[in-house]
PDB file of N, CA and C in Angstrom:
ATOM      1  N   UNK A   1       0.721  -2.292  15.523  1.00  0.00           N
ATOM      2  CA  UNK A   1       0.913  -1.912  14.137  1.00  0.00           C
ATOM      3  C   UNK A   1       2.400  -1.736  13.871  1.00  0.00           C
ATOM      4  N   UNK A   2       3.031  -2.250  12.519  1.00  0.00           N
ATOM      5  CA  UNK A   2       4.175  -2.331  12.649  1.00  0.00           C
ATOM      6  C   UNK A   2       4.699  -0.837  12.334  1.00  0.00           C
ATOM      7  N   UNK A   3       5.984  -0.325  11.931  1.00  0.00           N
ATOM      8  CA  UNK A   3       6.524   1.029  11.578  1.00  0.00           C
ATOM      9  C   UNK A   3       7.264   0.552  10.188  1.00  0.00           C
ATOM     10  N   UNK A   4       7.440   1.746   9.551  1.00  0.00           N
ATOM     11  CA  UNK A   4       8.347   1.492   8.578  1.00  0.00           C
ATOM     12  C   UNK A   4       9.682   1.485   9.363  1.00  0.00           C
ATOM     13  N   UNK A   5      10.703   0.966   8.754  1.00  0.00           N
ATOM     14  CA  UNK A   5      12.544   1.018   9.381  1.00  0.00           C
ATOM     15  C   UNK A   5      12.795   2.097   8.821  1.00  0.00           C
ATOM     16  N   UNK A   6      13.452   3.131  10.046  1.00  0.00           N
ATOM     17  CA  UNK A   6      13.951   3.973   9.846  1.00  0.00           C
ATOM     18  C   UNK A   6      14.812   4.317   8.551  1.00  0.00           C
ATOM     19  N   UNK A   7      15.798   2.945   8.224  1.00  0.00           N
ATOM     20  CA  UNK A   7      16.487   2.967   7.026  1.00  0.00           C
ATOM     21  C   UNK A   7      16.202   2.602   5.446  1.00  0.00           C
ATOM     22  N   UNK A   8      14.269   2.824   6.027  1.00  0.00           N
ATOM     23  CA  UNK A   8      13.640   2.467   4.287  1.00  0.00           C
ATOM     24  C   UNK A   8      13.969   3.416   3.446  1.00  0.00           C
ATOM     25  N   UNK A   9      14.265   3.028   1.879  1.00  0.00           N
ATOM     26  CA  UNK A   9      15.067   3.961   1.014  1.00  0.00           C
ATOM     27  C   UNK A   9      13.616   3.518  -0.224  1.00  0.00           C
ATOM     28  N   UNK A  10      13.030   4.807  -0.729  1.00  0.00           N
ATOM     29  CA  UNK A  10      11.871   4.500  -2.244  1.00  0.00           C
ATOM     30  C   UNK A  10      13.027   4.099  -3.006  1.00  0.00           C
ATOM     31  N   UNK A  11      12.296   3.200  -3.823  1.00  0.00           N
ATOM     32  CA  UNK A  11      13.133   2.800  -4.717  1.00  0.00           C
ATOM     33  C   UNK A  11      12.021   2.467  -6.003  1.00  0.00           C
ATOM     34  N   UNK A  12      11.473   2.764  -5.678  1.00  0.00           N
ATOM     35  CA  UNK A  12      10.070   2.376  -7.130  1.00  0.00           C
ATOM     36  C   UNK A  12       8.543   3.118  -7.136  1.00  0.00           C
ATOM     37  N   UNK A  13       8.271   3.666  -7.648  1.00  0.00           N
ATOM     38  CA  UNK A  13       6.708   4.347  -7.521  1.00  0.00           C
ATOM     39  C   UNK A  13       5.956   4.109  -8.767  1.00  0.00           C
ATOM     40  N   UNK A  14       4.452   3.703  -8.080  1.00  0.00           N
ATOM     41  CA  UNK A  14       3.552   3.360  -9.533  1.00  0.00           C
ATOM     42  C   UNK A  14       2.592   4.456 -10.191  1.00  0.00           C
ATOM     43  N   UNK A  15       2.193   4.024 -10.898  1.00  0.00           N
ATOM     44  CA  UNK A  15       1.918   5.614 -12.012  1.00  0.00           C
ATOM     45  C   UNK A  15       0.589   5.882 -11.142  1.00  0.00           C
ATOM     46  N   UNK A  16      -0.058   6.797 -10.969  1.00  0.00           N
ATOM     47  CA  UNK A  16      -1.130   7.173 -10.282  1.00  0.00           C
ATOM     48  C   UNK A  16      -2.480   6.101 -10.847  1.00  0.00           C
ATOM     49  N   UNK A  17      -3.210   5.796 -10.156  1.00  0.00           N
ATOM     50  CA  UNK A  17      -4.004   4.668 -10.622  1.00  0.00           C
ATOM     51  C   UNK A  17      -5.679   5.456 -10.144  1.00  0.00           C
ATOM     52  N   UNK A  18      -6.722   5.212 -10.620  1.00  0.00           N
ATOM     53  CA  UNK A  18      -7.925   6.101 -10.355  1.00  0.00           C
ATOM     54  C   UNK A  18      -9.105   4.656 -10.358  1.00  0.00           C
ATOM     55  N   UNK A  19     -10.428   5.070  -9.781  1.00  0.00           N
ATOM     56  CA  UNK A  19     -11.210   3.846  -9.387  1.00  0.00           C
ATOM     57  C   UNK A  19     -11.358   3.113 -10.853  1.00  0.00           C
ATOM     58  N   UNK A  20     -11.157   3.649 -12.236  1.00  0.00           N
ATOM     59  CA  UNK A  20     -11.413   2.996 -13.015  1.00  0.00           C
ATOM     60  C   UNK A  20      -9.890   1.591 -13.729  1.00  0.00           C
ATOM     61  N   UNK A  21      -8.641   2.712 -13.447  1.00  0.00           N
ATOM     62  CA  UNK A  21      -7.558   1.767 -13.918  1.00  0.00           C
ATOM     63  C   UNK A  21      -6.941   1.244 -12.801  1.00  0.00           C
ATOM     64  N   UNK A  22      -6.977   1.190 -11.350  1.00  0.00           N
ATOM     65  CA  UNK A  22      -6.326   0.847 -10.921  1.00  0.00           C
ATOM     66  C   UNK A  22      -6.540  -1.205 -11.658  1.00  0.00           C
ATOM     67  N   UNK A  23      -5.434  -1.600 -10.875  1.00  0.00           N
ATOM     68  CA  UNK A  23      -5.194  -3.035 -11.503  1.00  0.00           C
ATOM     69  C   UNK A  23      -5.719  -3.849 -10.924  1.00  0.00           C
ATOM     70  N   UNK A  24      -6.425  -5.011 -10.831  1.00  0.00           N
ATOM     71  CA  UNK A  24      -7.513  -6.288 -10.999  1.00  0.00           C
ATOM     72  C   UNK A  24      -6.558  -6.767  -9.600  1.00  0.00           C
ATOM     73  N   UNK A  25      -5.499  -7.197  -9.740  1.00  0.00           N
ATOM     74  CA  UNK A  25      -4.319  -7.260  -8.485  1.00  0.00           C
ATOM     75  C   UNK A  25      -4.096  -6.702  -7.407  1.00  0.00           C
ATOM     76  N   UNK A  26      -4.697  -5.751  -7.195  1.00  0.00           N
ATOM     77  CA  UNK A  26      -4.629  -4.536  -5.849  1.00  0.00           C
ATOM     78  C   UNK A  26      -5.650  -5.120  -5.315  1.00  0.00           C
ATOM     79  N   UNK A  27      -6.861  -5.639  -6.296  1.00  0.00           N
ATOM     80  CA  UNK A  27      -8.490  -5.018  -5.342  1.00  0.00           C
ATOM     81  C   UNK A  27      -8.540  -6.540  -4.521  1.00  0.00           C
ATOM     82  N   UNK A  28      -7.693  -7.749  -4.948  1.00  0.00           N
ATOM     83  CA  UNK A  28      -7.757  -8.841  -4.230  1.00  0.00           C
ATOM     84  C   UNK A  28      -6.544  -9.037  -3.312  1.00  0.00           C
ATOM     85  N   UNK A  29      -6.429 -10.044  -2.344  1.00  0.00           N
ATOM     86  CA  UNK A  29      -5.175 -10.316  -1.672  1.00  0.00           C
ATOM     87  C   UNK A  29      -4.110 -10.528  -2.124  1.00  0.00           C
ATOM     88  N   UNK A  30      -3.278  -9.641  -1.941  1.00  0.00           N
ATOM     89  CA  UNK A  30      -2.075 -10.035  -2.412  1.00  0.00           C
ATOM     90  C   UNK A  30      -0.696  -9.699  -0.774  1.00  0.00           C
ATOM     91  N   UNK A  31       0.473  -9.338  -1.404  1.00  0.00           N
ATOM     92  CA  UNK A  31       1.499  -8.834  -0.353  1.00  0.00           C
ATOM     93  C   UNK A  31       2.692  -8.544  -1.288  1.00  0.00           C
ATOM     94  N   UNK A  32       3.180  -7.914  -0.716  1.00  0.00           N
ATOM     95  CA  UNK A  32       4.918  -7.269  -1.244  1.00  0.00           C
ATOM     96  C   UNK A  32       5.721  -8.427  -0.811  1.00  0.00           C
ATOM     97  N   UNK A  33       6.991  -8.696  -1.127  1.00  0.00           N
ATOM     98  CA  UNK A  33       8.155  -9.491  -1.232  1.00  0.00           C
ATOM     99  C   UNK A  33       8.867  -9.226   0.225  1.00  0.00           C
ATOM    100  N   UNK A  34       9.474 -10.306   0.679  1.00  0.00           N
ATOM    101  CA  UNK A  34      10.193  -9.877   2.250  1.00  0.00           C
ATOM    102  C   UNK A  34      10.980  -8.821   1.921  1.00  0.00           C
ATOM    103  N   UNK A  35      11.049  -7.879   2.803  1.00  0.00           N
ATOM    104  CA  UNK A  35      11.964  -6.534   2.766  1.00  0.00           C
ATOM    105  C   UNK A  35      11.173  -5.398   1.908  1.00  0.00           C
ATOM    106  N   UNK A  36      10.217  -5.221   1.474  1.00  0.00           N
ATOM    107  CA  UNK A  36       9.760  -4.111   0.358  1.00  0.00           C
ATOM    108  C   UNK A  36       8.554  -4.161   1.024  1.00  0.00           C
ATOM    109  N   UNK A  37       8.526  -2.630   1.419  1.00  0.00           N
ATOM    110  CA  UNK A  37       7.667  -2.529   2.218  1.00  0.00           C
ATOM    111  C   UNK A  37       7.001  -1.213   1.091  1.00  0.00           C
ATOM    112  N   UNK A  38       5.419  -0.565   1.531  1.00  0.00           N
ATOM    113  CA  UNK A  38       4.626  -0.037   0.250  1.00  0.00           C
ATOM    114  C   UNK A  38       4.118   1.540   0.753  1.00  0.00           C
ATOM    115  N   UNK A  39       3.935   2.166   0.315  1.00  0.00           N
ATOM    116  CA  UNK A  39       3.212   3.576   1.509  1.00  0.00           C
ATOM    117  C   UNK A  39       2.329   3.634   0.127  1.00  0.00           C
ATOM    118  N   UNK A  40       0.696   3.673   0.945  1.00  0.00           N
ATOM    119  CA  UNK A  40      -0.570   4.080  -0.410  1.00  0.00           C
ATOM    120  C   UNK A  40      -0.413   5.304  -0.237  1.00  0.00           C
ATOM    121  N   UNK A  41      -0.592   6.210  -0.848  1.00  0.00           N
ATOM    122  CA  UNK A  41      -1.050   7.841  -1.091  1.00  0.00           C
ATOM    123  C   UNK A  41      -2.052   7.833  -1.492  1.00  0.00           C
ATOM    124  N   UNK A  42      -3.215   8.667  -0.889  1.00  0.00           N
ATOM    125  CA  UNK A  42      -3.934   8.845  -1.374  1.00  0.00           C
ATOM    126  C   UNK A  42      -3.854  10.169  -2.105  1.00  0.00           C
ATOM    127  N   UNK A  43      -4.444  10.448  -3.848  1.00  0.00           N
ATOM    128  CA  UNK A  43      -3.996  12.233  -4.114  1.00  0.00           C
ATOM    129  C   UNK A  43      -5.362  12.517  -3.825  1.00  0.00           C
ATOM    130  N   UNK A  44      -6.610  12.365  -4.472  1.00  0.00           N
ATOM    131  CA  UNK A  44      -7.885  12.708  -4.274  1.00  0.00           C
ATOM    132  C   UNK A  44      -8.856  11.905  -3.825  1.00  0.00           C
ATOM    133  N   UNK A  45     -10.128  11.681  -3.422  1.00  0.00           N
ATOM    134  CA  UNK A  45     -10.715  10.840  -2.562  1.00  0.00           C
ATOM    135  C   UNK A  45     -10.710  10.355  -1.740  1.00  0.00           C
ATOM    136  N   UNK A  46     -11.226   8.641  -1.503  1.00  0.00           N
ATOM    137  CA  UNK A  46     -10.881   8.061  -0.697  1.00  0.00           C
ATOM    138  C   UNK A  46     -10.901   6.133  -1.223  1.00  0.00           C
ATOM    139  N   UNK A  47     -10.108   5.548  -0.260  1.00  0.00           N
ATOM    140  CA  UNK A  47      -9.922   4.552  -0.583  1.00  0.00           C
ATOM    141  C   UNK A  47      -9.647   3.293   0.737  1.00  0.00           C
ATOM    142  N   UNK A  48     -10.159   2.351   0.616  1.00  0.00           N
ATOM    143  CA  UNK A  48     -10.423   1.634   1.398  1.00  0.00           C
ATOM    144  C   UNK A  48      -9.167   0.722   1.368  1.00  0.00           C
ATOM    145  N   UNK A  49      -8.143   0.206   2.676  1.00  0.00           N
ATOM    146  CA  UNK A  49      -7.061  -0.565   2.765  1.00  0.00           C
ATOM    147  C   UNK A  49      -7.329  -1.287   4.010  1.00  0.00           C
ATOM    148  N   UNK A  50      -7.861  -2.638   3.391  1.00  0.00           N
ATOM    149  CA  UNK A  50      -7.870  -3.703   4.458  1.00  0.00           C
ATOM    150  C   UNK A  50      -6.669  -5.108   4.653  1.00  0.00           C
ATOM    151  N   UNK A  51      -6.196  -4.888   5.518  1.00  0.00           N
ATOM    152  CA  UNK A  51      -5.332  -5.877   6.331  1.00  0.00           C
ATOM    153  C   UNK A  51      -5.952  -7.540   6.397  1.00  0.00           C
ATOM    154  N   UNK A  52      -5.516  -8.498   5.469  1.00  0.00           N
ATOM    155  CA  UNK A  52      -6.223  -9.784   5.387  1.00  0.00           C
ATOM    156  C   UNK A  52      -5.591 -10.763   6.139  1.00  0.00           C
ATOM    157  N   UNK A  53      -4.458 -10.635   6.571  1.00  0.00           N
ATOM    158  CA  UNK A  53      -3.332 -11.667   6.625  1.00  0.00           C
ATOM    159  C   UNK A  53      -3.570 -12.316   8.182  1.00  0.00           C
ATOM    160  N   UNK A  54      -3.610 -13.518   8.319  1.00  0.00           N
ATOM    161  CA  UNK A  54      -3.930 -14.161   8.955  1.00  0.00           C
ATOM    162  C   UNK A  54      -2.504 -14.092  10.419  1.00  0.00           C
ATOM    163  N   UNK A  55      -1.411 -13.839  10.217  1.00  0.00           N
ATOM    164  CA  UNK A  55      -0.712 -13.208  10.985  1.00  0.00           C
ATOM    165  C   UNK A  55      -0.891 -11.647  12.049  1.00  0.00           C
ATOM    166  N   UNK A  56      -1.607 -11.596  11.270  1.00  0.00           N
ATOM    167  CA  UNK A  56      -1.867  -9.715  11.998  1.00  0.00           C
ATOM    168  C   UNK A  56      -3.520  -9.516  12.037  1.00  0.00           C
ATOM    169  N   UNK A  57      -3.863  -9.267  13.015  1.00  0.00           N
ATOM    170  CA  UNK A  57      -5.329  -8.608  13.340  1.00  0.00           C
ATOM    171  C   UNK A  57      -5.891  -7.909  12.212  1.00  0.00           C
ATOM    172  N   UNK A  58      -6.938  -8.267  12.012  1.00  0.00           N
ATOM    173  CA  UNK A  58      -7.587  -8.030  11.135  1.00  0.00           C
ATOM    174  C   UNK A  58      -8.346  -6.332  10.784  1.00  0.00           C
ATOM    175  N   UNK A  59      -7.827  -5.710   9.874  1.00  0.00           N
ATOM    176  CA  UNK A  59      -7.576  -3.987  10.379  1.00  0.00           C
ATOM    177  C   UNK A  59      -8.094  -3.334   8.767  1.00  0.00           C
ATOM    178  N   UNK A  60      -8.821  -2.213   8.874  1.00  0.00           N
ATOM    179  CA  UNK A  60      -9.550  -1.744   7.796  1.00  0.00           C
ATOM    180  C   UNK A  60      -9.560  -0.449   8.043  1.00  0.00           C
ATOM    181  N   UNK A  61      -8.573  -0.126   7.248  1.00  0.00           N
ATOM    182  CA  UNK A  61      -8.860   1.751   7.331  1.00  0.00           C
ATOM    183  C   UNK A  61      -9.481   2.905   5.796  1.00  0.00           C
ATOM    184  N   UNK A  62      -9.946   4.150   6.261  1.00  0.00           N
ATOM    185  CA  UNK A  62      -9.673   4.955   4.488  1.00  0.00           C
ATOM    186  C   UNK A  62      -8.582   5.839   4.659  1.00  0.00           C
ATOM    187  N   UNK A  63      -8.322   5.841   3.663  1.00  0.00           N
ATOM    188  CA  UNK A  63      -7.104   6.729   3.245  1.00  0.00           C
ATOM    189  C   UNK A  63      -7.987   7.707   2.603  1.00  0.00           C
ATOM    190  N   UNK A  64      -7.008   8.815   2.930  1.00  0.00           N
ATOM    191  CA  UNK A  64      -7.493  10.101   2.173  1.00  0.00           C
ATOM    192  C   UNK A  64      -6.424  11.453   1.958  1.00  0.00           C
ATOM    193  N   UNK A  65      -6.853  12.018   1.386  1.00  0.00           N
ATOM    194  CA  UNK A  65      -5.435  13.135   1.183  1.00  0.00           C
ATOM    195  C   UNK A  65      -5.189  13.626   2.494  1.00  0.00           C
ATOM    196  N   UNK A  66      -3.936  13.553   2.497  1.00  0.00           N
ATOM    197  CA  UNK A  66      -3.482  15.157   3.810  1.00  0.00           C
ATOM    198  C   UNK A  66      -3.354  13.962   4.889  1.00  0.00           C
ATOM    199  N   UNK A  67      -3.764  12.809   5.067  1.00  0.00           N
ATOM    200  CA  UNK A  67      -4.215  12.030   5.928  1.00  0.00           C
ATOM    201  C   UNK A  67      -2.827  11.191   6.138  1.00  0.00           C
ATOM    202  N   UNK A  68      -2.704   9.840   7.057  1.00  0.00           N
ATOM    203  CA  UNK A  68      -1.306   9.100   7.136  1.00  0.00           C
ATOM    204  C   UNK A  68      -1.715   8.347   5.510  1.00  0.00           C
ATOM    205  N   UNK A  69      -0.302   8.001   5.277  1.00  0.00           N
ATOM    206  CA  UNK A  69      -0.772   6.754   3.983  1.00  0.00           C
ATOM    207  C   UNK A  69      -0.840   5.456   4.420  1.00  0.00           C
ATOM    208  N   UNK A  70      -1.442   4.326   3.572  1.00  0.00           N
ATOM    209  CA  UNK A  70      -1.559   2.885   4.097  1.00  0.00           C
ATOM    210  C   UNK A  70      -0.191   2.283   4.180  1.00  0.00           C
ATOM    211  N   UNK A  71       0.153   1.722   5.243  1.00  0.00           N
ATOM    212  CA  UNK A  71       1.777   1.331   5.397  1.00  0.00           C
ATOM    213  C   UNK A  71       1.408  -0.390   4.958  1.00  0.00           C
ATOM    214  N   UNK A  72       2.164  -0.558   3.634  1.00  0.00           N
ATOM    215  CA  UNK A  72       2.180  -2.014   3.691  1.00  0.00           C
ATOM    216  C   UNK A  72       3.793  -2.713   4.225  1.00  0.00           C
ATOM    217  N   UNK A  73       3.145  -3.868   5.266  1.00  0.00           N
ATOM    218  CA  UNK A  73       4.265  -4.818   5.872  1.00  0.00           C
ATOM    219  C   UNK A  73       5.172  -5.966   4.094  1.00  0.00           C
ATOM    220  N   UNK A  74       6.001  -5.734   4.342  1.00  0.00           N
ATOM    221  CA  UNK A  74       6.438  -7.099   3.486  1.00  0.00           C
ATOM    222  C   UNK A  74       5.778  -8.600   4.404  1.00  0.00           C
ATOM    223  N   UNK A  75       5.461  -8.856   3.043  1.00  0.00           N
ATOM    224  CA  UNK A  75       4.547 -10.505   2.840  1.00  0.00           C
ATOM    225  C   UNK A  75       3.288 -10.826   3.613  1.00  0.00           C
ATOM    226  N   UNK A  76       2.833  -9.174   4.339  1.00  0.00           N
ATOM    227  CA  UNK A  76       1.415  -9.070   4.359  1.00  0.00           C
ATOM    228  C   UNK A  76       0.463  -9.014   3.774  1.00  0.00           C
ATOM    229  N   UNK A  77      -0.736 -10.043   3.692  1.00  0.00           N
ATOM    230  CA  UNK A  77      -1.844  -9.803   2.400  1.00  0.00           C
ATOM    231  C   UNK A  77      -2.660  -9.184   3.108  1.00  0.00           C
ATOM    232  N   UNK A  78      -2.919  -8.384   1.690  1.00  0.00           N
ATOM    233  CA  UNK A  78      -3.978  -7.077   1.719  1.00  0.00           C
ATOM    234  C   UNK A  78      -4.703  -6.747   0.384  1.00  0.00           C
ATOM    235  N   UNK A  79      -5.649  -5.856   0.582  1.00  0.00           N
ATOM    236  CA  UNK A  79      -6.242  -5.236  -0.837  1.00  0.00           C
ATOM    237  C   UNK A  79      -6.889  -4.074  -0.284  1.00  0.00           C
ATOM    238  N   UNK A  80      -7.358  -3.219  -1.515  1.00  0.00           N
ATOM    239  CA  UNK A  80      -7.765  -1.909  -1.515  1.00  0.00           C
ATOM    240  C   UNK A  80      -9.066  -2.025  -2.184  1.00  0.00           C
ATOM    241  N   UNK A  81      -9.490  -1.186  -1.737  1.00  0.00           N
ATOM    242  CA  UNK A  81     -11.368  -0.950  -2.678  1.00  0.00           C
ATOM    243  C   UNK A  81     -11.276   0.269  -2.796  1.00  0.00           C
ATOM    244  N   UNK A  82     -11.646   0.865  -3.604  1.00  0.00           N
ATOM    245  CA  UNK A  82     -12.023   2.061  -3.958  1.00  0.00           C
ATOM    246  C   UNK A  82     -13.483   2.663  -3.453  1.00  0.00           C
ATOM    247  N   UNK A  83     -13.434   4.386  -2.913  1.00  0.00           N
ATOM    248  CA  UNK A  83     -14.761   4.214  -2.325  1.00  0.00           C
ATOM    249  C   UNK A  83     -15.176   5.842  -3.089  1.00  0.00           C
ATOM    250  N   UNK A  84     -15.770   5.382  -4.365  1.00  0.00           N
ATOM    251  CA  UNK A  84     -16.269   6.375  -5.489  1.00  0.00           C
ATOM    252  C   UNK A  84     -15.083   6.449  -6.526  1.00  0.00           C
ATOM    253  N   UNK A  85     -15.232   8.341  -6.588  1.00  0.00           N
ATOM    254  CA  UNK A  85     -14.256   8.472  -7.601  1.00  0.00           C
ATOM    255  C   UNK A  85     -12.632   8.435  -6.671  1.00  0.00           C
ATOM    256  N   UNK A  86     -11.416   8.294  -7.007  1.00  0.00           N
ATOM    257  CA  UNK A  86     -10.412   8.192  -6.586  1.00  0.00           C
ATOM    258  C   UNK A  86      -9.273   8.041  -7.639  1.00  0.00           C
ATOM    259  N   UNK A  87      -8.305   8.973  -6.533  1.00  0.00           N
ATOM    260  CA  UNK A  87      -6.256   8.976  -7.868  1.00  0.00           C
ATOM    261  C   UNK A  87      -5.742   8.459  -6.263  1.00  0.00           C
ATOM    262  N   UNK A  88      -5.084   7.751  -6.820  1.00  0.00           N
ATOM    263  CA  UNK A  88      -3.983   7.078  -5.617  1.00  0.00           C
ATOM    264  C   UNK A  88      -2.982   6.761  -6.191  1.00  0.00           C
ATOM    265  N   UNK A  89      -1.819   6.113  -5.502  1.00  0.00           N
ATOM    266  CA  UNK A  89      -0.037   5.843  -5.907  1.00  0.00           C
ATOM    267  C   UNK A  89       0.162   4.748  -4.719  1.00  0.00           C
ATOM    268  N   UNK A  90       1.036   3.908  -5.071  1.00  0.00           N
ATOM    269  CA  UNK A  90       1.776   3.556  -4.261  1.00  0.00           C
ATOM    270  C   UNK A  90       3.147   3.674  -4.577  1.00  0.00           C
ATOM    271  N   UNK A  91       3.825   4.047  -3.576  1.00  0.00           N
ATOM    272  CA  UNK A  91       5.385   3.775  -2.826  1.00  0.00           C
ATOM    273  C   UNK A  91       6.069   3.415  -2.706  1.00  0.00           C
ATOM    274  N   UNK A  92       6.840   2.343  -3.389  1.00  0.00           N
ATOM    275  CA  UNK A  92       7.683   1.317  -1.901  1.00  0.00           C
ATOM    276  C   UNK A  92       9.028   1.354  -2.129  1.00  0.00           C
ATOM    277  N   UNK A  93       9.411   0.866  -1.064  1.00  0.00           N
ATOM    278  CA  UNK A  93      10.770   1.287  -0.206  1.00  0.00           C
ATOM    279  C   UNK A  93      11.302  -0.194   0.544  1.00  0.00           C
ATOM    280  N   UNK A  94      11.974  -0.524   0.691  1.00  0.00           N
ATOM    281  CA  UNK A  94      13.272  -1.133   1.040  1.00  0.00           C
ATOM    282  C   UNK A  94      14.387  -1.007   1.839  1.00  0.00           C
ATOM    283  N   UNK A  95      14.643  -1.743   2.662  1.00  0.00           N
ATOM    284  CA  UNK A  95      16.358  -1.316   3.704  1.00  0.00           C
ATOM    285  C   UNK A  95      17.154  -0.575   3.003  1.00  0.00           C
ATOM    286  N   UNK A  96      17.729  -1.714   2.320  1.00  0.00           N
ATOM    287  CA  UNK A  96      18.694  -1.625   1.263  1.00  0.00           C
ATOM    288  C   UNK A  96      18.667  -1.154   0.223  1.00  0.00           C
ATOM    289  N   UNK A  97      19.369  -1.027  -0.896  1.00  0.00           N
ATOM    290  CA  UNK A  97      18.753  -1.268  -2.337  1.00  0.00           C
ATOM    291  C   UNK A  97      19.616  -2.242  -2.800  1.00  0.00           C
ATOM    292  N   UNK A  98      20.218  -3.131  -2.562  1.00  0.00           N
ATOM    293  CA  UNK A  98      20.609  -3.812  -2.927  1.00  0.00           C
ATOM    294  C   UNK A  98      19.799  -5.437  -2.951  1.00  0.00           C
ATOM    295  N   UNK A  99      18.749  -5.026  -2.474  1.00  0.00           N
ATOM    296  CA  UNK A  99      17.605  -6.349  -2.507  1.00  0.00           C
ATOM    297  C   UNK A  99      16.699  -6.530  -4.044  1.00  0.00           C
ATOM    298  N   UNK A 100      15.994  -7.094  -4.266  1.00  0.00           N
ATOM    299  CA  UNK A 100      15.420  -7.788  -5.088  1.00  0.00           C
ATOM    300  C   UNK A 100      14.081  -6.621  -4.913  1.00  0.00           C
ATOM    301  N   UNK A 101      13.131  -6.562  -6.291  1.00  0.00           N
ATOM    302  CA  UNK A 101      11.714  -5.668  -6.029  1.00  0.00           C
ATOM    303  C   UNK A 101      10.826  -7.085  -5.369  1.00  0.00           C
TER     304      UNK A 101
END
């Protein structure tokens, strides 16, 4: 499993998202941009973060409060399911900030 770099800096956070608004884009495969890496929070519930990417073993965890958050790799595809009611956020962070979102 990879780590975040010690020298990741947040540089962007998304508005809290719940099983009803999160976005149509999360719940299918997608990935972050090389270098922008993502941390899920979970605030209440729970939420399902599966690892799709044909590079990396195939890995399915829940997130939940108090718990680690989902570490997304840059240009790893992944998606989230929601499992009931749920508030979540994502994170992300970057080396630099002088890179691109």
């Amino acid at each position: 499993m990879a780590a975040l770099p010690s020298g990741a800096q947040p540089y962007k956070r998304t508005p809290t998202f719940t099983e009803d608004s999160v976005p149509a884009g999360l719940l299918k495969d997608h990935s972050t941009k090389d270098g922008t890496w993502g941390l899920i929070r979970v605030e209440e519930g729970r939420l399902r973060y599966i690892i799709t990417d044909p590079r990396r073993a195939a890995d399915e965890r829940v997130l939940e409060p108090g718990g680690d958050p989902g570490l997304v790799e840059p240009t790893i595809l992944h998606r989230v399911e929601p499992i009931g009611s749920v508030r979540f956020h994502v994170e992300f962070l970057r080396e630099d900030n002088t890179g691109e979102e």
